[in-house]
C-alpha atoms as a PDB file:
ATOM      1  CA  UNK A   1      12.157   1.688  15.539  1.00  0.00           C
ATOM      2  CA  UNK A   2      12.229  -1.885  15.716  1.00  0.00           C
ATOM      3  CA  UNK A   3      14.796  -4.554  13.674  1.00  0.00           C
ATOM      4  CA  UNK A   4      15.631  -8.150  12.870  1.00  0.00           C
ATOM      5  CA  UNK A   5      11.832  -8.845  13.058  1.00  0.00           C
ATOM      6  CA  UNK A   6      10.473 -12.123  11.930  1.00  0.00           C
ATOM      7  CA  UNK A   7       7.421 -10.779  11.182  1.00  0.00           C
ATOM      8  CA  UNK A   8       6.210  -6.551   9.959  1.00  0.00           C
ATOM      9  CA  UNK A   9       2.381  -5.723   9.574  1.00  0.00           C
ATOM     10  CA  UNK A  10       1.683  -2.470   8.187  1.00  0.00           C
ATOM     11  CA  UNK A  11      -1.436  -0.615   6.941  1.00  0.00           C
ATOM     12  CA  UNK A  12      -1.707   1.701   4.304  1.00  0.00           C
ATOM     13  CA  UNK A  13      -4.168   3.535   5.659  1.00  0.00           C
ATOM     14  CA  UNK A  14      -4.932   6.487   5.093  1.00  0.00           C
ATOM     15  CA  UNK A  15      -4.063   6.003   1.774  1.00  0.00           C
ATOM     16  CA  UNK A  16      -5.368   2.844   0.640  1.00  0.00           C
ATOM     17  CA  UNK A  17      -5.361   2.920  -2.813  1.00  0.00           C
ATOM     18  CA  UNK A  18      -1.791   2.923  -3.130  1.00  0.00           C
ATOM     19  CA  UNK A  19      -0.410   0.167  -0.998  1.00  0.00           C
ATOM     20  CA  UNK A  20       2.925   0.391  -1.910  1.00  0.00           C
ATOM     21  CA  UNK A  21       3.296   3.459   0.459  1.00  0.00           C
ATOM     22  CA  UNK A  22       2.570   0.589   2.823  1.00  0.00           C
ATOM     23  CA  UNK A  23       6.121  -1.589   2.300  1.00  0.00           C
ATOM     24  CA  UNK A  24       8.357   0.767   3.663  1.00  0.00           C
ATOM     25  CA  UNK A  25       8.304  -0.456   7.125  1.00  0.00           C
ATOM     26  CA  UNK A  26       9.712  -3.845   5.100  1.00  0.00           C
ATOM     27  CA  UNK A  27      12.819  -2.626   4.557  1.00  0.00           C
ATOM     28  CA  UNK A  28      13.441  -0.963   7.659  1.00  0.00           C
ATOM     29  CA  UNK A  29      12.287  -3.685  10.202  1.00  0.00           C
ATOM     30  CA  UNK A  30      12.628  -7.387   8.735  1.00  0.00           C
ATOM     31  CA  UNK A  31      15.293  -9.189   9.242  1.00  0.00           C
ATOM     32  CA  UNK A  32      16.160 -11.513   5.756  1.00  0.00           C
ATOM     33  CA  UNK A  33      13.749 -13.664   5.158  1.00  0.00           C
ATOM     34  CA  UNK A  34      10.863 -12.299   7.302  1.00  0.00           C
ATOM     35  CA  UNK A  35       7.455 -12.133   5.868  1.00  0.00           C
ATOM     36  CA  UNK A  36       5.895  -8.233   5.566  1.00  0.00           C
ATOM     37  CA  UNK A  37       2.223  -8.228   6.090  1.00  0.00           C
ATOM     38  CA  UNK A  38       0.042  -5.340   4.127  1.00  0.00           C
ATOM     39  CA  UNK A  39      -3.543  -4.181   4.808  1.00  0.00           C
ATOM     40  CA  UNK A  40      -4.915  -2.538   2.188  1.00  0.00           C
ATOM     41  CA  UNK A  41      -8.904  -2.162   2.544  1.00  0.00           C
ATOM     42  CA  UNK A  42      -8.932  -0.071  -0.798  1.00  0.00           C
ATOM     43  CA  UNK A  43     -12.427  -1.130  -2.413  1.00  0.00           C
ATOM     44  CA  UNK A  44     -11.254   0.856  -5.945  1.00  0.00           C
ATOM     45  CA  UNK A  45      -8.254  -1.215  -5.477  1.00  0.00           C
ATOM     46  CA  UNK A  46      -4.862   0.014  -6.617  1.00  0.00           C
ATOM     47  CA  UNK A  47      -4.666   3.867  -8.238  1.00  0.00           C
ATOM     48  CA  UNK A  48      -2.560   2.799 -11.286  1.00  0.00           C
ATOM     49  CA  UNK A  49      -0.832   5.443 -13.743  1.00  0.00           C
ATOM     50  CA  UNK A  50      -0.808   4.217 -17.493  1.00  0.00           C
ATOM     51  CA  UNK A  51       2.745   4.281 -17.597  1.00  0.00           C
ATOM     52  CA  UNK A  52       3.669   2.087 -15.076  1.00  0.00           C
ATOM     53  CA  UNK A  53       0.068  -0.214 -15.541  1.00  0.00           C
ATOM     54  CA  UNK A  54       0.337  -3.905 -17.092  1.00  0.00           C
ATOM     55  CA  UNK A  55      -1.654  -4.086 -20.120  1.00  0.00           C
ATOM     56  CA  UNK A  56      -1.053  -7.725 -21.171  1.00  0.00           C
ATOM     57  CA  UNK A  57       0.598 -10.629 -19.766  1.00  0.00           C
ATOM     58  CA  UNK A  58       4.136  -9.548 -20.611  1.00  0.00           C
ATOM     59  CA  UNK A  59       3.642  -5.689 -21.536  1.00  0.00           C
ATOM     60  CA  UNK A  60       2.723  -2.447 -20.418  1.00  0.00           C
ATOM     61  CA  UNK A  61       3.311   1.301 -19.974  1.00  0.00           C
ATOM     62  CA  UNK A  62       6.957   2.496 -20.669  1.00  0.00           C
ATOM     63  CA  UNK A  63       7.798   2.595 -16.734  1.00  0.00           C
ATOM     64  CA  UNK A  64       6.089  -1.076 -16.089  1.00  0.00           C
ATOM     65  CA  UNK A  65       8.661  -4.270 -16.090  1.00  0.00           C
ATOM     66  CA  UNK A  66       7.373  -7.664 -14.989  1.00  0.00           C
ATOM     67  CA  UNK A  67       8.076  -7.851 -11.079  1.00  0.00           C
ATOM     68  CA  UNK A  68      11.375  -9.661 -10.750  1.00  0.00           C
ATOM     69  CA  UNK A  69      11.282  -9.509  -6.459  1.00  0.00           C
ATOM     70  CA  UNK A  70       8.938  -7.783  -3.800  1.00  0.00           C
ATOM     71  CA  UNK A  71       9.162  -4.514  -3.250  1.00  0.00           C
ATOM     72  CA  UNK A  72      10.152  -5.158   0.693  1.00  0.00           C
ATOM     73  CA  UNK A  73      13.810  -6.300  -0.195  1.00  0.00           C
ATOM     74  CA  UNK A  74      14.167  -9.016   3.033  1.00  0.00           C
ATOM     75  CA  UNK A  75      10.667 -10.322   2.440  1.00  0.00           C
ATOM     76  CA  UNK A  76      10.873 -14.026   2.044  1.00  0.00           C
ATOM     77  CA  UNK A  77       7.100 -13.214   1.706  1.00  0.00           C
ATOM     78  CA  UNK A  78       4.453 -10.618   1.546  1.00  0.00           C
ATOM     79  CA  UNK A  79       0.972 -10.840   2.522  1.00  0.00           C
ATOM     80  CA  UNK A  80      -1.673  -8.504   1.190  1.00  0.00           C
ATOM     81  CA  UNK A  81      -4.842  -8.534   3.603  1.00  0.00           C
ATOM     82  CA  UNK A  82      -7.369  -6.986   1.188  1.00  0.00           C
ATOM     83  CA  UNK A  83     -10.678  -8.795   0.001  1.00  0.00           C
ATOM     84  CA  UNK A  84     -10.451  -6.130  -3.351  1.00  0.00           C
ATOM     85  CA  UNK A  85      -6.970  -6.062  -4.873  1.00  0.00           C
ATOM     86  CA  UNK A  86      -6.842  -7.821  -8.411  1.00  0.00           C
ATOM     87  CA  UNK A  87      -3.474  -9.872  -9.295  1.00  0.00           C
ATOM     88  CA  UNK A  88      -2.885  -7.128 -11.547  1.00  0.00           C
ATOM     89  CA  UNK A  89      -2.628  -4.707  -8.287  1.00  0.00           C
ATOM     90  CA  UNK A  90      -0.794  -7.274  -6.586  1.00  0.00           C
ATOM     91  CA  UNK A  91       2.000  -7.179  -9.287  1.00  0.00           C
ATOM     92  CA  UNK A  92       2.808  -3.681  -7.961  1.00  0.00           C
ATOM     93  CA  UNK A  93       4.095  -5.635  -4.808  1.00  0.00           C
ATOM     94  CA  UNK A  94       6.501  -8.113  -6.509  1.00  0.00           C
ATOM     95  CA  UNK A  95       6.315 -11.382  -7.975  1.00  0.00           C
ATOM     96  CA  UNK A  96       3.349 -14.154  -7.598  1.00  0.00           C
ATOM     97  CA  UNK A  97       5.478 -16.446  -5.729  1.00  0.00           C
ATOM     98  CA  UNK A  98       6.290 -13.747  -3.075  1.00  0.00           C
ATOM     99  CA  UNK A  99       2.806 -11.967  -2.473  1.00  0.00           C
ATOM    100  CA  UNK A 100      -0.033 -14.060  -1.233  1.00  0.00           C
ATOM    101  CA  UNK A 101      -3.341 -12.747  -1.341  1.00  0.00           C
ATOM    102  CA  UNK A 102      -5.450 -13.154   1.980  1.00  0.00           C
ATOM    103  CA  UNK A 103      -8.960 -12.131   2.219  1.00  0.00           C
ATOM    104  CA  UNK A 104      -9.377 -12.522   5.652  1.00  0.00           C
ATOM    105  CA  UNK A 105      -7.240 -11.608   8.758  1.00  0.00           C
ATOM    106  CA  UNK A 106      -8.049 -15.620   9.735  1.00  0.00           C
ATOM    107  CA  UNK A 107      -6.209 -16.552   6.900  1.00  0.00           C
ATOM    108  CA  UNK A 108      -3.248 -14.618   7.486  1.00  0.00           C
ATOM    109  CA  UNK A 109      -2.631 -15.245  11.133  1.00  0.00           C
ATOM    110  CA  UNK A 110      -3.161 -19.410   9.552  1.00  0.00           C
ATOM    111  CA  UNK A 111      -0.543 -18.616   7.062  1.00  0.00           C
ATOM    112  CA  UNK A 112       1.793 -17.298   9.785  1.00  0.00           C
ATOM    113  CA  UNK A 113       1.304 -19.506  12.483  1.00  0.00           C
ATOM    114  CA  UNK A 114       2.341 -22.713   9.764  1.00  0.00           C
ATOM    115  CA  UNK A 115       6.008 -20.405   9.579  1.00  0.00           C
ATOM    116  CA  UNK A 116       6.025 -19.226  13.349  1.00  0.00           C
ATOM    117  CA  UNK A 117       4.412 -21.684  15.195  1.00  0.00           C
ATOM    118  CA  UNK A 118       5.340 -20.535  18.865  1.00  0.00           C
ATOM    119  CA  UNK A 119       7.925 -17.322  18.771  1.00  0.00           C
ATOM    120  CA  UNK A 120       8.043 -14.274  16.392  1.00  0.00           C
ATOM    121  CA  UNK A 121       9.384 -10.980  16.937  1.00  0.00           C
ATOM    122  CA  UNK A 122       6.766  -8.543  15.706  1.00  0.00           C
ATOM    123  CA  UNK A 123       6.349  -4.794  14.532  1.00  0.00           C
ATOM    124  CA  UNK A 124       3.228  -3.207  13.877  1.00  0.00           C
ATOM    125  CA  UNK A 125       2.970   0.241  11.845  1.00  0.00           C
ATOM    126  CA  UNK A 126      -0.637   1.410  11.881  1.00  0.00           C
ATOM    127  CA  UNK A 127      -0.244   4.076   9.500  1.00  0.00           C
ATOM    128  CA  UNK A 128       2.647   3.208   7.493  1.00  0.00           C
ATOM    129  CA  UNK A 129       1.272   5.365   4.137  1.00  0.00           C
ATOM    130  CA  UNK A 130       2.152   8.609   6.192  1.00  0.00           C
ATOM    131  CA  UNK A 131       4.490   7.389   8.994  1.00  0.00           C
ATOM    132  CA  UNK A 132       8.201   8.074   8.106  1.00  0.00           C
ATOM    133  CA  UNK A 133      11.342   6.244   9.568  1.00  0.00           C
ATOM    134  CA  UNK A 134      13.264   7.986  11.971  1.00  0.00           C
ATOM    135  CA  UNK A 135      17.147   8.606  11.103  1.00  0.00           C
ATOM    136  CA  UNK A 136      19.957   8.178  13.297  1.00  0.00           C
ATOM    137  CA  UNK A 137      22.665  10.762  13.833  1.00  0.00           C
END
Protein backbone atom coordinates (compact mmCIF):
# COMPACT_ATOMS: atom_id res chain seq x y z
CA UNK A 1 0.00 0.00 0.00
CA UNK A 2 1.44 3.16 -0.89
CA UNK A 3 2.43 6.38 1.66
CA UNK A 4 3.62 9.96 1.92
CA UNK A 5 1.75 10.59 -1.40
CA UNK A 6 1.28 14.07 -2.66
CA UNK A 7 -1.54 13.24 -4.39
CA UNK A 8 -4.64 9.96 -3.69
CA UNK A 9 -7.49 9.46 -6.37
CA UNK A 10 -10.06 7.12 -5.40
CA UNK A 11 -13.47 6.04 -6.79
CA UNK A 12 -16.35 5.07 -5.02
CA UNK A 13 -17.49 2.89 -7.31
CA UNK A 14 -19.40 0.48 -6.91
CA UNK A 15 -21.10 2.31 -4.52
CA UNK A 16 -21.58 5.68 -5.70
CA UNK A 17 -24.10 7.08 -3.79
CA UNK A 18 -22.21 7.13 -0.75
CA UNK A 19 -18.87 8.69 -1.45
CA UNK A 20 -17.63 8.80 1.78
CA UNK A 21 -16.78 5.01 1.51
CA UNK A 22 -14.49 6.62 -1.04
CA UNK A 23 -11.99 8.73 1.59
CA UNK A 24 -10.51 5.97 3.20
CA UNK A 25 -7.61 5.60 0.98
CA UNK A 26 -7.03 9.50 2.41
CA UNK A 27 -6.01 8.56 5.50
CA UNK A 28 -3.99 5.72 4.70
CA UNK A 29 -1.88 7.13 1.74
CA UNK A 30 -1.42 11.09 1.94
CA UNK A 31 1.17 12.45 3.38
CA UNK A 32 -0.01 16.02 5.42
CA UNK A 33 -1.12 18.27 3.30
CA UNK A 34 -1.76 16.19 0.14
CA UNK A 35 -4.88 16.72 -1.78
CA UNK A 36 -7.41 13.36 -1.95
CA UNK A 37 -9.21 13.21 -5.19
CA UNK A 38 -12.95 11.48 -5.19
CA UNK A 39 -15.00 10.22 -8.17
CA UNK A 40 -18.29 9.88 -7.45
CA UNK A 41 -20.53 9.48 -10.77
CA UNK A 42 -23.70 9.01 -8.47
CA UNK A 43 -26.57 10.73 -10.65
CA UNK A 44 -29.13 10.41 -7.31
CA UNK A 45 -26.28 12.02 -5.65
CA UNK A 46 -25.52 11.32 -2.01
CA UNK A 47 -27.94 8.52 -0.05
CA UNK A 48 -28.51 10.73 3.05
CA UNK A 49 -30.20 9.35 6.40
CA UNK A 50 -32.46 12.05 8.18
CA UNK A 51 -30.44 11.96 11.11
CA UNK A 52 -27.30 12.85 9.96
CA UNK A 53 -28.96 15.21 6.77
CA UNK A 54 -28.61 19.20 6.96
CA UNK A 55 -31.92 20.70 6.96
CA UNK A 56 -31.03 24.43 7.16
CA UNK A 57 -28.00 26.42 7.03
CA UNK A 58 -26.90 25.72 10.59
CA UNK A 59 -29.23 22.64 11.61
CA UNK A 60 -30.11 19.25 11.03
CA UNK A 61 -30.77 15.66 12.15
CA UNK A 62 -29.53 14.79 15.75
CA UNK A 63 -26.22 13.01 14.30
CA UNK A 64 -25.47 16.09 11.70
CA UNK A 65 -22.81 18.93 13.02
CA UNK A 66 -21.58 21.56 10.58
CA UNK A 67 -18.27 20.05 8.97
CA UNK A 68 -15.43 21.47 11.01
CA UNK A 69 -12.44 19.51 8.64
CA UNK A 70 -12.53 16.87 5.71
CA UNK A 71 -13.15 13.67 6.36
CA UNK A 72 -9.49 12.55 4.86
CA UNK A 73 -7.55 13.89 8.01
CA UNK A 74 -4.05 14.96 5.90
CA UNK A 75 -6.09 16.47 3.10
CA UNK A 76 -4.94 19.99 2.60
CA UNK A 77 -7.72 19.48 -0.06
CA UNK A 78 -10.32 17.26 -1.48
CA UNK A 79 -11.61 17.12 -4.87
CA UNK A 80 -14.97 15.63 -5.72
CA UNK A 81 -15.10 14.70 -9.59
CA UNK A 82 -18.89 14.38 -9.94
CA UNK A 83 -21.07 16.60 -12.38
CA UNK A 84 -24.30 15.61 -9.74
CA UNK A 85 -23.36 16.12 -6.09
CA UNK A 86 -25.22 19.21 -4.48
CA UNK A 87 -23.13 21.37 -1.77
CA UNK A 88 -25.38 19.83 0.58
CA UNK A 89 -23.73 16.25 -0.42
CA UNK A 90 -20.50 17.81 -0.48
CA UNK A 91 -20.82 18.81 3.26
CA UNK A 92 -20.63 15.06 4.02
CA UNK A 93 -16.89 15.46 2.87
CA UNK A 94 -15.81 18.37 5.15
CA UNK A 95 -15.83 21.96 5.02
CA UNK A 96 -16.33 24.37 1.78
CA UNK A 97 -12.91 25.60 1.93
CA UNK A 98 -11.46 22.01 1.77
CA UNK A 99 -13.73 20.22 -0.94
CA UNK A 100 -13.78 21.65 -4.39
CA UNK A 101 -16.29 20.58 -6.68
CA UNK A 102 -14.99 19.58 -10.28
CA UNK A 103 -17.27 18.63 -13.00
CA UNK A 104 -14.90 17.54 -15.29
CA UNK A 105 -11.71 15.34 -15.05
CA UNK A 106 -10.06 18.57 -17.19
CA UNK A 107 -10.69 20.58 -14.38
CA UNK A 108 -9.19 18.52 -11.86
CA UNK A 109 -5.97 17.52 -13.50
CA UNK A 110 -5.95 21.97 -14.05
CA UNK A 111 -6.47 22.25 -10.40
CA UNK A 112 -3.59 19.85 -9.70
CA UNK A 113 -1.15 20.71 -12.08
CA UNK A 114 -1.36 24.75 -10.53
CA UNK A 115 -0.13 22.66 -6.93
CA UNK A 116 2.18 19.99 -8.69
CA UNK A 117 3.43 21.46 -11.58
CA UNK A 118 6.23 18.84 -12.56
CA UNK A 119 6.55 15.92 -9.67
CA UNK A 120 3.83 14.17 -7.55
CA UNK A 121 3.85 10.93 -5.99
CA UNK A 122 0.54 9.30 -6.85
CA UNK A 123 -1.88 6.42 -5.66
CA UNK A 124 -4.77 5.33 -7.43
CA UNK A 125 -7.61 3.08 -5.72
CA UNK A 126 -10.14 2.09 -8.36
CA UNK A 127 -12.57 0.68 -6.12
CA UNK A 128 -12.00 2.26 -2.90
CA UNK A 129 -16.00 1.76 -1.67
CA UNK A 130 -15.15 -2.06 -1.31
CA UNK A 131 -11.30 -2.20 -1.25
CA UNK A 132 -9.98 -2.53 2.38
CA UNK A 133 -6.41 -1.56 3.68
CA UNK A 134 -4.15 -4.20 4.33
CA UNK A 135 -2.69 -4.48 8.07
CA UNK A 136 0.71 -5.09 9.03
CA UNK A 137 1.79 -7.71 11.53
Amino acid sequence: MASDCDIVVTNGYPIENQPLKGVWPGNVSLKDGGILVLIAQSMEGNAHHYLGGRFGTDFGGNLWGPPSKPLAQKAKQLLCLSPCLSKVDLDFLGPAGSVLSCKTWADVVMHLLRIYPSVARVAIYPYAAIQMPARSA
